[in-house]
Protein backbone atom coordinates (compact mmCIF):
# COMPACT_ATOMS: atom_id res chain seq x y z
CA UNK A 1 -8.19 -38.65 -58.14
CA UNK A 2 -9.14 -41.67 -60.27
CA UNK A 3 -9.73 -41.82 -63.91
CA UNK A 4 -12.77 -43.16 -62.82
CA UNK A 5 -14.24 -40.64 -61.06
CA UNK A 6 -16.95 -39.28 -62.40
CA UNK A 7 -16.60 -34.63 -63.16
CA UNK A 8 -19.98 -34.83 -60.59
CA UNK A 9 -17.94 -36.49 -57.81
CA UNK A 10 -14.82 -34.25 -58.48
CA UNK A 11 -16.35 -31.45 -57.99
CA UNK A 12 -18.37 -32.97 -54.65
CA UNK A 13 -14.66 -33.68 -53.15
CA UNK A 14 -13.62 -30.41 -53.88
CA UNK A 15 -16.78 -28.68 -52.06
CA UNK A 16 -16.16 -30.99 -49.67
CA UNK A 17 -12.48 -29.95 -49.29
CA UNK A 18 -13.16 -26.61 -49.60
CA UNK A 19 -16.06 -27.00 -46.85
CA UNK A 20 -13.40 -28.44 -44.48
CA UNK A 21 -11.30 -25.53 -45.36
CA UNK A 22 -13.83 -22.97 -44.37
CA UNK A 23 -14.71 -23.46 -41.13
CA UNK A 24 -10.30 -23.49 -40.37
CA UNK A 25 -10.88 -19.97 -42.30
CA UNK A 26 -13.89 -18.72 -40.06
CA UNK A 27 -11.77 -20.22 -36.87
CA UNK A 28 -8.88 -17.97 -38.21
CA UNK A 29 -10.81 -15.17 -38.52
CA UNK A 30 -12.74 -15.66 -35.32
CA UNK A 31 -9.35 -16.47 -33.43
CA UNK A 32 -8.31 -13.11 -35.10
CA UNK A 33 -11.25 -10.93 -33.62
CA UNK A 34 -10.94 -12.92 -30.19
CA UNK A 35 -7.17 -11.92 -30.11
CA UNK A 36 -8.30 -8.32 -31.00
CA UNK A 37 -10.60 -8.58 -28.23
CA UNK A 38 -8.48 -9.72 -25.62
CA UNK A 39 -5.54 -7.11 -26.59
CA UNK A 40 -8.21 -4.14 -25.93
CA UNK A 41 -9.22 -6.01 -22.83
CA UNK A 42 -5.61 -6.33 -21.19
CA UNK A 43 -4.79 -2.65 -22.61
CA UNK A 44 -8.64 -1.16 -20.73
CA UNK A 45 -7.25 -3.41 -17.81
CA UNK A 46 -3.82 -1.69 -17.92
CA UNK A 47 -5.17 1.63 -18.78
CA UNK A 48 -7.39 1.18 -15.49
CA UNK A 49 -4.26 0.02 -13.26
CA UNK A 50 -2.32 3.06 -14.51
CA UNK A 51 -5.18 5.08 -12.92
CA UNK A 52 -4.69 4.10 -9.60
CA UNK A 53 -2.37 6.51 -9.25
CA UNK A 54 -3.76 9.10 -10.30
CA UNK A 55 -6.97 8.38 -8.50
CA UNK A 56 -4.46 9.46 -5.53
CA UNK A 57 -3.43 6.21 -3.56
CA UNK A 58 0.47 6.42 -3.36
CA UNK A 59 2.55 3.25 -1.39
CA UNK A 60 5.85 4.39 0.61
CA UNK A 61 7.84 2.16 2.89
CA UNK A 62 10.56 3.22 5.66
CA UNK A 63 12.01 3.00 8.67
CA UNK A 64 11.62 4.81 12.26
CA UNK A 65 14.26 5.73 14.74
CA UNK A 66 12.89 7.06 17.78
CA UNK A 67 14.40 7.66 21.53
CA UNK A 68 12.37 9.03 24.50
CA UNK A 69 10.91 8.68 28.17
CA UNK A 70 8.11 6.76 29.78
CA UNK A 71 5.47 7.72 32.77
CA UNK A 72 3.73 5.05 34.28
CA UNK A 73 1.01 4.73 36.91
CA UNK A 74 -0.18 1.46 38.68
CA UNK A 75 -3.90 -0.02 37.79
CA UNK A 76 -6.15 -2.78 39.05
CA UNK A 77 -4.55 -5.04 36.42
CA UNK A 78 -1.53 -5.29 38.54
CA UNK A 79 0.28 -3.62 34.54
CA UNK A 80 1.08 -0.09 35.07
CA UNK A 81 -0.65 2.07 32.44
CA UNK A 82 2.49 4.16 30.24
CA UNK A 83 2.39 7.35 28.52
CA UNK A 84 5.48 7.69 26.15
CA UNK A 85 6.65 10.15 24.21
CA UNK A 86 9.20 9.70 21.17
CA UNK A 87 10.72 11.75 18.81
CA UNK A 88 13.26 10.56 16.60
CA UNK A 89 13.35 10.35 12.36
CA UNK A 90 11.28 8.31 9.84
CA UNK A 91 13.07 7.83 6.75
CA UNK A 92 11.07 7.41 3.76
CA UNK A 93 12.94 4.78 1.36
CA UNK A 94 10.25 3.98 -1.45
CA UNK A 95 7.44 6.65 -2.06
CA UNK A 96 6.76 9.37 -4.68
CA UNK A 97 4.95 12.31 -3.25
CA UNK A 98 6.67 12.54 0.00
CA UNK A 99 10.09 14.29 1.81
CA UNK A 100 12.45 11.58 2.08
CA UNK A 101 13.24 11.98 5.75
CA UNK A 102 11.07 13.57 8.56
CA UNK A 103 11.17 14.84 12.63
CA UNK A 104 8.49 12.76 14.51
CA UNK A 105 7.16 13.51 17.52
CA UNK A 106 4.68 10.80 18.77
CA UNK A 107 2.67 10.91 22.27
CA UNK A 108 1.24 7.40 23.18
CA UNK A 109 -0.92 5.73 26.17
CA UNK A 110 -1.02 1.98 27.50
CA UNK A 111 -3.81 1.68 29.38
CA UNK A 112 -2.65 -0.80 31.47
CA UNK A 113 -5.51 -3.36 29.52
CA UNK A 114 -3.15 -3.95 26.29
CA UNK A 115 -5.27 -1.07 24.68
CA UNK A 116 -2.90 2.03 23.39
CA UNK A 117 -3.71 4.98 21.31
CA UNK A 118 -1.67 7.96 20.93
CA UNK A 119 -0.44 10.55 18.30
CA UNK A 120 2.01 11.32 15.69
CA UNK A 121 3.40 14.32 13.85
CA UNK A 122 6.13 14.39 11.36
CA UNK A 123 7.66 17.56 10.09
CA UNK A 124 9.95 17.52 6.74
CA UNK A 125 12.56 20.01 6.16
CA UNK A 126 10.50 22.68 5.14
CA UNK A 127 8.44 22.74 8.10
CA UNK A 128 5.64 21.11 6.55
CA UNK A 129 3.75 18.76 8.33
CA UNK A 130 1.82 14.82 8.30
CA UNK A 131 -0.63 14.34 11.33
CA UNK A 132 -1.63 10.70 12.30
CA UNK A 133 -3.28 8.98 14.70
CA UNK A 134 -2.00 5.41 16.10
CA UNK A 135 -3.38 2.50 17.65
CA UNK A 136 -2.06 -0.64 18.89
CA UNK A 137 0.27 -2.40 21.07
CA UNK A 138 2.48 -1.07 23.89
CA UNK A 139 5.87 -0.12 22.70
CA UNK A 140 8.03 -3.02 23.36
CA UNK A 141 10.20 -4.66 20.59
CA UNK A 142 7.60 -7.22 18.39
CA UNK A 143 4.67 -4.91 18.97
CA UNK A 144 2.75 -3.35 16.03
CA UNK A 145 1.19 -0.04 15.32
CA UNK A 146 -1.40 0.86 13.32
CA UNK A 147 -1.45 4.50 12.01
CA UNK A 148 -4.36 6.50 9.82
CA UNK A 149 -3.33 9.56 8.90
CA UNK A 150 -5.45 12.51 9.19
CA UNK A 151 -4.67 15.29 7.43
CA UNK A 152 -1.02 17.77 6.90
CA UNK A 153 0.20 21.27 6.56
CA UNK A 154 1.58 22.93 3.54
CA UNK A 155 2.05 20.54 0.66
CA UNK A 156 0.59 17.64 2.85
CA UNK A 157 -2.77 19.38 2.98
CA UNK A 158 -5.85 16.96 2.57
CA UNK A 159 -3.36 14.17 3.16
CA UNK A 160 -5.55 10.37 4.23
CA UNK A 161 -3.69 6.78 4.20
CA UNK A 162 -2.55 4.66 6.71
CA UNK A 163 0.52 2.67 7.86
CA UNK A 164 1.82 -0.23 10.18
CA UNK A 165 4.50 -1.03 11.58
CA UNK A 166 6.52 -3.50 13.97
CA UNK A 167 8.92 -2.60 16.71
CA UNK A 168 12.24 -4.27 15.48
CA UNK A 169 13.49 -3.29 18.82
CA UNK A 170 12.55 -1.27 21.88
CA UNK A 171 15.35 -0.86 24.63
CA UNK A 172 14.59 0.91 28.23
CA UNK A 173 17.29 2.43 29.83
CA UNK A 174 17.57 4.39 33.62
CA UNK A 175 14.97 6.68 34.59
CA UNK A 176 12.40 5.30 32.40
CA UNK A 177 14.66 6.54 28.69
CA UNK A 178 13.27 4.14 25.92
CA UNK A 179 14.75 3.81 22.13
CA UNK A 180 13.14 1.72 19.37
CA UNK A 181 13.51 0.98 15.97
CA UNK A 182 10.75 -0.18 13.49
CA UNK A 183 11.96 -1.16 9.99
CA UNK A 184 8.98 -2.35 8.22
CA UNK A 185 7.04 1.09 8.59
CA UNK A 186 4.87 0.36 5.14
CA UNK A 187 1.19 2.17 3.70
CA UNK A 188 -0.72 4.37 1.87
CA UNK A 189 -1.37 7.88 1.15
CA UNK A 190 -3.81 10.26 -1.07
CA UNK A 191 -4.40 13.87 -0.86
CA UNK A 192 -7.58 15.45 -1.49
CA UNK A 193 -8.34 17.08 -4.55
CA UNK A 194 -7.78 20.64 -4.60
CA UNK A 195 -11.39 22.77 -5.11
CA UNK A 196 -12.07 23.65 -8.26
């Protein structure tokens, strides 16, 4: 400050500085409440994705191992339409909420067209049991499946999801014996809420 200055323009530079200061207060404060803001925001957002769960949908990945025999007629297509049927293990290797190995039984149809459909059952080691039904492919190594399942025994009762997989490998042997392997067996699964 100069000793020219005048106690009038002193105290103007000082409003002034203090002017200046207040809007870096207000924009501290402000920056304060937005940061407040955007904590509760990512915790309500986290809160919600911690619900998931227990609004029922549960992931579980696996594998399935499954040997058994083929039927086939001839159709107009010149393909032969197949019934197979399979039974064999899935082995659950990432899910909470389910046995980690199971006995599957599946019954599927090629209709000759590329269209197949079938059925699946797996039983755990207490007997209890997953139903599903499949769609998809023909069972030859590549080939996917799609499966929705519809519904269990025991402590899979109410059970809904669905899973896919991809044959890692399908081998035929004599008198129509296939095996396969699928190690990308990945989906879903909820059960219904028990009555209250």
């Amino acid at each position: 400050m100069s000793a020219s200055a005048c106690p009038g323009e002193v105290l103007g530079q000082n409003r002034r500085r203090m002017d200046g200061q207040r809007p870096v207060a207000h924009a501290t404060r402000g920056s304060v409440a937005t940061l407040a803001l955007l904590v509760s925001t990512l915790g309500l957002l986290g809160a919600l994705h911690a619900q998931a769960p227990s609004e029922g949908w549960r992931t579980f990945e696996g594998t399935w191992s499954a040997v058994g025999r083929r039927q086939t007629v001839p159709t107009e297509t010149g393909r032969a339409a197949v019934v197979t049927a399979l039974s064999g293990t899935v082995t659950i290797t990432s899910a909470a909420g389910l046995a980690a190995g199971f006995r599957a039984e599946v019954i599927g149809f090629d209709d000759g067209a590329g269209g197949g459909a079938g059925r699946a059952v797996w039983t755990d080691s207490r007997g209890d049991q997953v139903f599903s039904a499949l769609k998809g492919e023909p069972v030859e190594t590549g080939r996917h499946v799609l499966g929705t399942l519809t519904g269990g025994t025991g402590r899979y009762a109410g059970i809904t999801g669905e899973y896919a997989l991809t044959w890692q490998y399908v081998v035929r042997g004599e008198e129509e014996v296939v095996q396969g392997r699928a190690v990308d067996l990945k989906g879903r699964f909820r059960r219904a809420e028990a009555p209250r």
